[in-house]
N, C-alpha and C. Protein backbone atom coordinates (compact mmCIF):
# COMPACT_ATOMS: atom_id res chain seq x y z
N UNK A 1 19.09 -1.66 -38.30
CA UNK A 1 19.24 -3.05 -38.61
C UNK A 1 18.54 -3.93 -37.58
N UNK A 2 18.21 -3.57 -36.23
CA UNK A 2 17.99 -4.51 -35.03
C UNK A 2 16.52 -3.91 -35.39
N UNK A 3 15.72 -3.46 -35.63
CA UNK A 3 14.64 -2.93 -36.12
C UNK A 3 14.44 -4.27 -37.29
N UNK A 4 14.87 -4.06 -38.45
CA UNK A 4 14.78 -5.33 -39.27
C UNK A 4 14.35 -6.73 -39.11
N UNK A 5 15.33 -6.94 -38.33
CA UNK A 5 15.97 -8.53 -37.45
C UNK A 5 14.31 -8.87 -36.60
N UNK A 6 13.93 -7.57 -35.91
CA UNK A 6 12.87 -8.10 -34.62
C UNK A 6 11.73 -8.00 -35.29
N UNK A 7 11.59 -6.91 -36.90
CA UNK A 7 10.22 -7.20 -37.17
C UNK A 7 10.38 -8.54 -38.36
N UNK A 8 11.44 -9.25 -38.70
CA UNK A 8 11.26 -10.30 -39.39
C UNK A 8 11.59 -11.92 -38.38
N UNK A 9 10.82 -11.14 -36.91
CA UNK A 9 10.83 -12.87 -36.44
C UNK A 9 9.56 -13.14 -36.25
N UNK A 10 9.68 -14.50 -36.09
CA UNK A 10 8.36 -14.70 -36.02
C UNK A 10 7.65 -14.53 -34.74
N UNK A 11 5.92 -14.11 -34.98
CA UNK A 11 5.18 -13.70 -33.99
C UNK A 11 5.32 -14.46 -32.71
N UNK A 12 5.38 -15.78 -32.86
CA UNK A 12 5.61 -16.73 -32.04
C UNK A 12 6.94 -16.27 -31.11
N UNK A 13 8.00 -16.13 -31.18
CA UNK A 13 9.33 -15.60 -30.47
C UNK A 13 9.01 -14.19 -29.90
N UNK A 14 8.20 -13.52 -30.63
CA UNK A 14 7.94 -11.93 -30.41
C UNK A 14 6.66 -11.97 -28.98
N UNK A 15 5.99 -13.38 -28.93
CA UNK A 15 5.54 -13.35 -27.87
C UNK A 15 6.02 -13.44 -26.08
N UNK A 16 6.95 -15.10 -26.74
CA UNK A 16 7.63 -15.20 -26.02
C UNK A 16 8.27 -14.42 -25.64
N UNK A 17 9.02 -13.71 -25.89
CA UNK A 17 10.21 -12.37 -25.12
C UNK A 17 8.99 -11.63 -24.79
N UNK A 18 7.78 -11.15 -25.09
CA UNK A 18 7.39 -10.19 -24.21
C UNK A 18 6.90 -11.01 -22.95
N UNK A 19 5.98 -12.24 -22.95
CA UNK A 19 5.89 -12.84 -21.63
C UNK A 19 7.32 -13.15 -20.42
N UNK A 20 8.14 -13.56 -21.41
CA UNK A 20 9.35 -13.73 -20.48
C UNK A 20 9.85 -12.03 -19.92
N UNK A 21 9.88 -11.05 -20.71
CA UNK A 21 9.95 -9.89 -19.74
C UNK A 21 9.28 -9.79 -18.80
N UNK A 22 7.88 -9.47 -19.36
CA UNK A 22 7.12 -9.07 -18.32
C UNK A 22 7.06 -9.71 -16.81
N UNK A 23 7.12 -11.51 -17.08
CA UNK A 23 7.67 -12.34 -15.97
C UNK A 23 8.78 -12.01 -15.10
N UNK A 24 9.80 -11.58 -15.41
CA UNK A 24 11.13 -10.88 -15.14
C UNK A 24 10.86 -9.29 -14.81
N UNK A 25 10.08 -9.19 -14.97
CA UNK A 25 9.14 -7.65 -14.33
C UNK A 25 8.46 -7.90 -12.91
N UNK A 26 7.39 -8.67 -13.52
CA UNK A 26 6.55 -9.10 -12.39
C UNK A 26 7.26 -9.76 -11.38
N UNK A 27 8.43 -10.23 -10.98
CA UNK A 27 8.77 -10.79 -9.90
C UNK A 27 9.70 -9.81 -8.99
N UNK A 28 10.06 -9.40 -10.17
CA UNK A 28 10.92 -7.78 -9.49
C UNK A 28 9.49 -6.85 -8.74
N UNK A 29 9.01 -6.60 -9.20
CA UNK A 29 8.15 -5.37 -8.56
C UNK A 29 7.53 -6.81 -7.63
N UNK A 30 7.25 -7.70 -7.55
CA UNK A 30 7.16 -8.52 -6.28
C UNK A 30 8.28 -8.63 -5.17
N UNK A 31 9.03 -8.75 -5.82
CA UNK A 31 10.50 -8.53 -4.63
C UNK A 31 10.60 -7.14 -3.57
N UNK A 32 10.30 -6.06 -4.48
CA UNK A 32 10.35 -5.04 -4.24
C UNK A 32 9.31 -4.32 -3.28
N UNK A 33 7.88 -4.82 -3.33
CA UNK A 33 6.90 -4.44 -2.83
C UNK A 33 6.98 -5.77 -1.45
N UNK A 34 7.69 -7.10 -1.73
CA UNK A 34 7.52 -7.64 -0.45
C UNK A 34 9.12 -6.81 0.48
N UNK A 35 9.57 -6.39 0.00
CA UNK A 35 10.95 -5.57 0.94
C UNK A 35 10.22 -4.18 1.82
N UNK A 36 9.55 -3.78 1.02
CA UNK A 36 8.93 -2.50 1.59
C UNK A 36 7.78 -3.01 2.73
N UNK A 37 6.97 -3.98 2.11
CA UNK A 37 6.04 -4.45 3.79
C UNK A 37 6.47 -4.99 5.10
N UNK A 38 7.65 -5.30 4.27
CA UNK A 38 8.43 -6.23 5.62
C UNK A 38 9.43 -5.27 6.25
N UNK A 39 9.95 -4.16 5.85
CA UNK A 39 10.82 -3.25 6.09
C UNK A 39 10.36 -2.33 6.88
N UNK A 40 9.01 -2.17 7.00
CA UNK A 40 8.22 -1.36 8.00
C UNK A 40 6.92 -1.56 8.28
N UNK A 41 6.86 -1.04 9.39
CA UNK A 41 5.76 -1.48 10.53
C UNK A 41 4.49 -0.89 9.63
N UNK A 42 4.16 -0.16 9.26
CA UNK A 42 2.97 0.63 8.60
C UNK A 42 3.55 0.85 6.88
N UNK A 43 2.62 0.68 6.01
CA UNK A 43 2.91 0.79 4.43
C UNK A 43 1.32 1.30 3.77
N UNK A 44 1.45 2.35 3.25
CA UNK A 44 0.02 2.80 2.73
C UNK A 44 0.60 2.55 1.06
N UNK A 45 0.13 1.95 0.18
CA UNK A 45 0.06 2.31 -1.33
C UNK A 45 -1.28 3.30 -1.79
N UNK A 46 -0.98 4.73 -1.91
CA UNK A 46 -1.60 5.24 -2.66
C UNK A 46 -1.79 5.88 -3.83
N UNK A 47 -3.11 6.61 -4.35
CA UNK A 47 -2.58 7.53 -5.21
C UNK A 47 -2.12 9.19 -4.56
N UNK A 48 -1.51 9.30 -5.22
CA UNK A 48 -0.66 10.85 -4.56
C UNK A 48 0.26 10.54 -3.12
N UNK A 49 0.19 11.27 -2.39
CA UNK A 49 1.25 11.32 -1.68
C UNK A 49 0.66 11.94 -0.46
N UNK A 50 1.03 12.00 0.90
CA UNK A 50 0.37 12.34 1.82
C UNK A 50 0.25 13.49 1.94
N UNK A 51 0.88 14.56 1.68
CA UNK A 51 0.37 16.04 1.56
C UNK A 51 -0.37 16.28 0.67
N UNK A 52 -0.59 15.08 -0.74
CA UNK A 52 -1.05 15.84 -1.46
C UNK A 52 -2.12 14.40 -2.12
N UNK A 53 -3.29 14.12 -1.51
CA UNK A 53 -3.66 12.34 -2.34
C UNK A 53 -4.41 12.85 -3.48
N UNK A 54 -4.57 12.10 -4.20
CA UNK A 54 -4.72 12.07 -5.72
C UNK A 54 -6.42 11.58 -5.52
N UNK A 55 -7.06 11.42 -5.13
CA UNK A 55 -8.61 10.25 -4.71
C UNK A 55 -8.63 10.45 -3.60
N UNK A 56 -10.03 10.69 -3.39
CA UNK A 56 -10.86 10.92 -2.20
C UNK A 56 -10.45 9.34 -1.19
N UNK A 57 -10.65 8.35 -1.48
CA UNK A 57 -10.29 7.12 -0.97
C UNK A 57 -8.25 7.38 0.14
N UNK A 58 -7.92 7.94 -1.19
CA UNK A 58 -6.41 7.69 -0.40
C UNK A 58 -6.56 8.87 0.56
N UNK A 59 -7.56 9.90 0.38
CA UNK A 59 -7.02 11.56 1.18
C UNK A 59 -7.58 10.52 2.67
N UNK A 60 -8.75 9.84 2.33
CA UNK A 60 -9.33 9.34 4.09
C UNK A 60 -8.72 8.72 4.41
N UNK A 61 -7.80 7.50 4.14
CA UNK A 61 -6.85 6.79 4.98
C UNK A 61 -5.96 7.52 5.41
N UNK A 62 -5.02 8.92 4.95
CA UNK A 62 -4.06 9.49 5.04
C UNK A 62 -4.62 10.54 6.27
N UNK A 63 -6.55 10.98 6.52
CA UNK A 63 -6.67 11.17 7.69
C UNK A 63 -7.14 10.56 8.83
N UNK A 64 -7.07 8.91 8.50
CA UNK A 64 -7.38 7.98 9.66
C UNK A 64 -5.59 8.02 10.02
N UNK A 65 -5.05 7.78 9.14
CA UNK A 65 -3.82 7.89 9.83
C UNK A 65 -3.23 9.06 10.63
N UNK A 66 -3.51 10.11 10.18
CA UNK A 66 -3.42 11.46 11.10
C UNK A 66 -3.60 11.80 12.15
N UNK A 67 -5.65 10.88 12.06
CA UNK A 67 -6.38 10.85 13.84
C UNK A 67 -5.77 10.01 14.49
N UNK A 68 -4.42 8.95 14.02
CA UNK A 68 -3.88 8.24 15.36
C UNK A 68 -2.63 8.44 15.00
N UNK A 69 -2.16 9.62 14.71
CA UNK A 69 -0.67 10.35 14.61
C UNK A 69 0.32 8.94 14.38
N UNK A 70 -0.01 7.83 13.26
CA UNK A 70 0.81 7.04 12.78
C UNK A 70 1.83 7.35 11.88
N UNK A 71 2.74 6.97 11.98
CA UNK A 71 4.03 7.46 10.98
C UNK A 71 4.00 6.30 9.76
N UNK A 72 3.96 6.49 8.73
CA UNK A 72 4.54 5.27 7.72
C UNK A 72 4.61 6.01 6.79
N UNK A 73 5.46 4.81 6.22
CA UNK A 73 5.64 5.10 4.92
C UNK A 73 4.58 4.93 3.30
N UNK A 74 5.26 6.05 2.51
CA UNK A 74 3.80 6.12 1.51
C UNK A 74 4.68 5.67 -0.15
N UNK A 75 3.80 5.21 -0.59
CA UNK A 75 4.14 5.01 -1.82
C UNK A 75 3.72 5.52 -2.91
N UNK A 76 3.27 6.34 -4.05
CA UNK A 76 2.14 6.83 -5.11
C UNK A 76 2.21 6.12 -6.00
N UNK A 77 1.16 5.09 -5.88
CA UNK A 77 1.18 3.94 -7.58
C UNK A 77 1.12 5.05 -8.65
N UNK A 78 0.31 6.45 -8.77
CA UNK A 78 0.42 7.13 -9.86
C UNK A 78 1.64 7.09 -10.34
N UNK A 79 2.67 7.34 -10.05
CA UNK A 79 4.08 7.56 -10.09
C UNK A 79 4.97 6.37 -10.70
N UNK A 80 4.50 5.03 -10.81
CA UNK A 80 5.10 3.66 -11.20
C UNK A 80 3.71 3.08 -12.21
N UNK A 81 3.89 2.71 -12.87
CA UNK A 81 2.64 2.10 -13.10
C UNK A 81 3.00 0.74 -12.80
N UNK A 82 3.87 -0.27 -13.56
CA UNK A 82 4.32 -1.49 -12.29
C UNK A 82 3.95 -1.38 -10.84
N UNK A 83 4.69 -0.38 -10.49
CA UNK A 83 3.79 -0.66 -8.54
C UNK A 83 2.22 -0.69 -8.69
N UNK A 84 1.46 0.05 -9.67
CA UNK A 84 -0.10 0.37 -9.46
C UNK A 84 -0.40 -1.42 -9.70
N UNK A 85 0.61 -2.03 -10.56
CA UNK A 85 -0.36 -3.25 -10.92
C UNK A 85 0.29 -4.53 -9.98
N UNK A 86 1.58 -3.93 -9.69
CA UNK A 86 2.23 -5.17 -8.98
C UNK A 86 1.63 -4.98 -7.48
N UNK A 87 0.93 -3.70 -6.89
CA UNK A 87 0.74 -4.43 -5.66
C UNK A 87 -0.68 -4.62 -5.64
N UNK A 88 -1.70 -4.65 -6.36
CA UNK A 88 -2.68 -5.17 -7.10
C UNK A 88 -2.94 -6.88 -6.82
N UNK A 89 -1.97 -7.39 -7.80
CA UNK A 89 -1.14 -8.80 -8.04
C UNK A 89 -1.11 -8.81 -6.43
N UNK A 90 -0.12 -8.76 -5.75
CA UNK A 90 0.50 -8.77 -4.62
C UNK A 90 -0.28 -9.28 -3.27
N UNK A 91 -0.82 -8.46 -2.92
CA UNK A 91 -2.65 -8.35 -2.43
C UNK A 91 -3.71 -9.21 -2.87
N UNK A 92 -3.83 -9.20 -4.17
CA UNK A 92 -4.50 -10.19 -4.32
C UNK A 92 -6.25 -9.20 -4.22
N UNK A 93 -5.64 -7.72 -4.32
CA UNK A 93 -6.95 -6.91 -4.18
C UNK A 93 -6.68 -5.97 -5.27
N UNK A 94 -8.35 -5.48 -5.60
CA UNK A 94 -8.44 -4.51 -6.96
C UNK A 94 -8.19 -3.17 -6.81
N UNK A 95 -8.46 -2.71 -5.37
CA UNK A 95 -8.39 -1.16 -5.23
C UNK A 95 -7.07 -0.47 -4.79
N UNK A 96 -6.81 0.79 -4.85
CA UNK A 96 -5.80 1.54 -4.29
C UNK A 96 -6.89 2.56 -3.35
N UNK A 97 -6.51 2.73 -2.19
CA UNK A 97 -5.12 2.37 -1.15
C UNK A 97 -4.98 1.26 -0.89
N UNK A 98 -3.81 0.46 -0.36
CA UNK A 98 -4.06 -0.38 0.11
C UNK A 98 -2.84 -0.02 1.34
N UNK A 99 -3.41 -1.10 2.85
CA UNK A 99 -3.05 -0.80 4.09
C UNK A 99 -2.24 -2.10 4.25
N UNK A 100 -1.27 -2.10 4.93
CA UNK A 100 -0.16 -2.81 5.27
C UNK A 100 -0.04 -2.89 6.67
N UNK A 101 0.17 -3.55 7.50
CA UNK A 101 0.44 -3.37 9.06
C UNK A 101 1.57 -4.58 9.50
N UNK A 102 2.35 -4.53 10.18
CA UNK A 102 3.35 -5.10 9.86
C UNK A 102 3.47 -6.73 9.11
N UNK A 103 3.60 -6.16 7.56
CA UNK A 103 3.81 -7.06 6.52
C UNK A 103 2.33 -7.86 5.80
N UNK A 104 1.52 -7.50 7.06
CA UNK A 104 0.33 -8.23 6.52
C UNK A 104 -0.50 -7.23 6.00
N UNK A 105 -1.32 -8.02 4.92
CA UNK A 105 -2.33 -7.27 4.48
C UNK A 105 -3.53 -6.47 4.68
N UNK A 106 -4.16 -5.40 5.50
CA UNK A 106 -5.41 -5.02 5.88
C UNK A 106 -6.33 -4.92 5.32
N UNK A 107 -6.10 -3.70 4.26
CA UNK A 107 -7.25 -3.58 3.19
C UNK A 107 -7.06 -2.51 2.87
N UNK A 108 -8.24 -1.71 2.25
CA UNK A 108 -8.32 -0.34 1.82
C UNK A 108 -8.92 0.49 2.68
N UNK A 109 -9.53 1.38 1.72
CA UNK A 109 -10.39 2.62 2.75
C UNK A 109 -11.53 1.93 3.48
N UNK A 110 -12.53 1.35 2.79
CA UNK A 110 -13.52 0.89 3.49
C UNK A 110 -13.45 0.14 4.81
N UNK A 111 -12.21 -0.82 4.88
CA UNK A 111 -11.81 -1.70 6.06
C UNK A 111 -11.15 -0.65 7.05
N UNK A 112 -10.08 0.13 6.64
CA UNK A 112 -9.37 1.04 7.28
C UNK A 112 -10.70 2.04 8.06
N UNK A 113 -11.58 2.67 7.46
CA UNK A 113 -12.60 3.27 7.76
C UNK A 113 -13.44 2.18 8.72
N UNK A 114 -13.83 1.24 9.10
CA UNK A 114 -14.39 0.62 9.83
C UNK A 114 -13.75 -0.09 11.03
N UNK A 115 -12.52 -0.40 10.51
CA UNK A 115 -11.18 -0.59 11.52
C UNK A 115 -11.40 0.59 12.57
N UNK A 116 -10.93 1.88 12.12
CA UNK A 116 -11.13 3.08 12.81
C UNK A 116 -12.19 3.37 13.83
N UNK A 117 -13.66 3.20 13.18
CA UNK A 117 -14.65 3.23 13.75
C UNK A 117 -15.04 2.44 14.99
N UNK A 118 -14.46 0.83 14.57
CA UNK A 118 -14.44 -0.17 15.97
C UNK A 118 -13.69 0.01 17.10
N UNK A 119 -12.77 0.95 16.62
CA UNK A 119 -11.82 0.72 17.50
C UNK A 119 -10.58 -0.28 17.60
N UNK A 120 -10.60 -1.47 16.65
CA UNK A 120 -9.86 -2.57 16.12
C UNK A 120 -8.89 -1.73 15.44
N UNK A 121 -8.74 -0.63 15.21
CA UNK A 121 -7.52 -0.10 14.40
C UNK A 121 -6.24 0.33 15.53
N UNK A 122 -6.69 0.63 16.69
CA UNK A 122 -6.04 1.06 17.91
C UNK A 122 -5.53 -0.23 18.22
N UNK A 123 -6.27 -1.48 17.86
CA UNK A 123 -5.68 -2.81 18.67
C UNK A 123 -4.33 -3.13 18.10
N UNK A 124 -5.29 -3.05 16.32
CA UNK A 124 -3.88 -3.35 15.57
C UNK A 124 -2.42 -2.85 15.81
N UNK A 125 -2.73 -1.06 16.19
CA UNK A 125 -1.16 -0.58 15.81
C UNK A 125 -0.59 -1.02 17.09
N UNK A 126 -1.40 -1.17 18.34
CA UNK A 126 -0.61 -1.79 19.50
C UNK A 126 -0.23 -3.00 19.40
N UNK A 127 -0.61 -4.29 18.59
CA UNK A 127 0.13 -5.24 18.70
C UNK A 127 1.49 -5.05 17.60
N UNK A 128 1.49 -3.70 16.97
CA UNK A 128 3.25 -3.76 16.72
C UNK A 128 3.69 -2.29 17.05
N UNK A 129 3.38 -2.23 18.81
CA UNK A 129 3.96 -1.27 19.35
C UNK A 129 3.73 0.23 18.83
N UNK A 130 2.88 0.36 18.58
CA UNK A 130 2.53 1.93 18.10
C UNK A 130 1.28 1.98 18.66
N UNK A 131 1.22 3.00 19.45
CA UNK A 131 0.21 3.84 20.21
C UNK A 131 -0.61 5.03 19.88
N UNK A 132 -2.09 4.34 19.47
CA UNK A 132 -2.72 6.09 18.58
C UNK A 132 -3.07 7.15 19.44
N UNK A 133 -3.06 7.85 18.96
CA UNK A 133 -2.83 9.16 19.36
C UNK A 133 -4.94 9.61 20.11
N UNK A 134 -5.24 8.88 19.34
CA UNK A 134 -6.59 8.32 19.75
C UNK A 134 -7.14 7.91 21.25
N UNK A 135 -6.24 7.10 21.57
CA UNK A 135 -6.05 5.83 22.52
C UNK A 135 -5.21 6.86 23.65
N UNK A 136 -4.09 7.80 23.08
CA UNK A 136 -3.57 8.56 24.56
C UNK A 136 -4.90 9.55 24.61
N UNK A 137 -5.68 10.33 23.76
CA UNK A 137 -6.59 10.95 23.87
C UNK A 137 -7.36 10.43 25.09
N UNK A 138 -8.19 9.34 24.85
CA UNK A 138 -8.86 8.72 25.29
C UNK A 138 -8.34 8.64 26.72
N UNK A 139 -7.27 8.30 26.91
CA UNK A 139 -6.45 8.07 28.44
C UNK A 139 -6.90 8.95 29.19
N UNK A 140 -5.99 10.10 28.55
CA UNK A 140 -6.14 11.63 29.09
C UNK A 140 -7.55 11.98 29.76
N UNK A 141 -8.76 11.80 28.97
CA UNK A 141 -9.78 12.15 29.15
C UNK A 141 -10.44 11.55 30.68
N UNK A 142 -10.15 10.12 30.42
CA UNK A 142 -10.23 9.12 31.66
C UNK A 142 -9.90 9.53 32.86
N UNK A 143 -8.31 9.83 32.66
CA UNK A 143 -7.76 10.64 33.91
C UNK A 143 -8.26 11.72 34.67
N UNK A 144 -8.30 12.56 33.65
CA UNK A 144 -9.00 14.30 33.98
C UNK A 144 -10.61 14.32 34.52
N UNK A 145 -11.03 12.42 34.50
CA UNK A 145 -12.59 12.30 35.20
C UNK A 145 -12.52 12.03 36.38
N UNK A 146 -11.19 11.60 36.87
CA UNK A 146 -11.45 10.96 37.83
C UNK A 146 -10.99 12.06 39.19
């Protein structure tokens, strides 16, 4: 009977309720994705998962993060499709991965990959207290010259 009822309304109402969901969607998976950036210091959105990335793009951030023994947390948009599009929306960027550092936005692989390379990625995790593993490398080496 509720089958009946929804295909004899009109198109006009049948729009409305789907924009008004989806609106009522979209602010949730906004709520949700701003709790998780702000909830921790480091946030990767990828595809797959860190033992296992889904795209060549997410496997290299997951080993820039490795070369400076950073801990965070991971997300797999494969796994939600709302998260794939809400943190999309969110960002205000088209690609997956995307890099988080505390709450703010970085970028993807390409920035993360050049971040790395400058050395600006070591700055970053020290201004929220995380030390790469890079950077004690580097110490070590210093020391053992002198």
């Amino acid at each position: 009977m509720n089958t009946i009822l929804i295909r004899n309304v009109s198109p006009i109402y049948k729009n409305a309720f789907k924009l008004t969901s989806r609106l009522f969607a979209d602010a949730a998976i906004n709520d949700k994705i701003d709790k998780i950036v702000k909830n921790n210091k480091v946030v990767v959105f990828m595809k797959g998962v860190p033992d296992a990335p889904r795209c060549g793009f997410s496997n290299a951030v997951v080993q820039i993060m490795r070369m400076h023994a950073v801990s965070y947390d991971s997300h797999d948009v494969l796994a939600d499709e709302n998260l794939r599009q809400g943190i999309k929306e969110y960002s205000n960027w088209p690609t997956i991965p995307q890099v988080f550092i505390n709450g703010e936005f970085v970028g993807g692989c390409d920035i993360m990959l050049q971040m790395h390379q400058s050395g600006e990625l070591v700055e970053e995790l020290k201004k929220v207290g995380i030390k790469s593993a890079l950077l004690t490398a580097d110490e070590a080496k210093k020391e053992s010259s002198k």
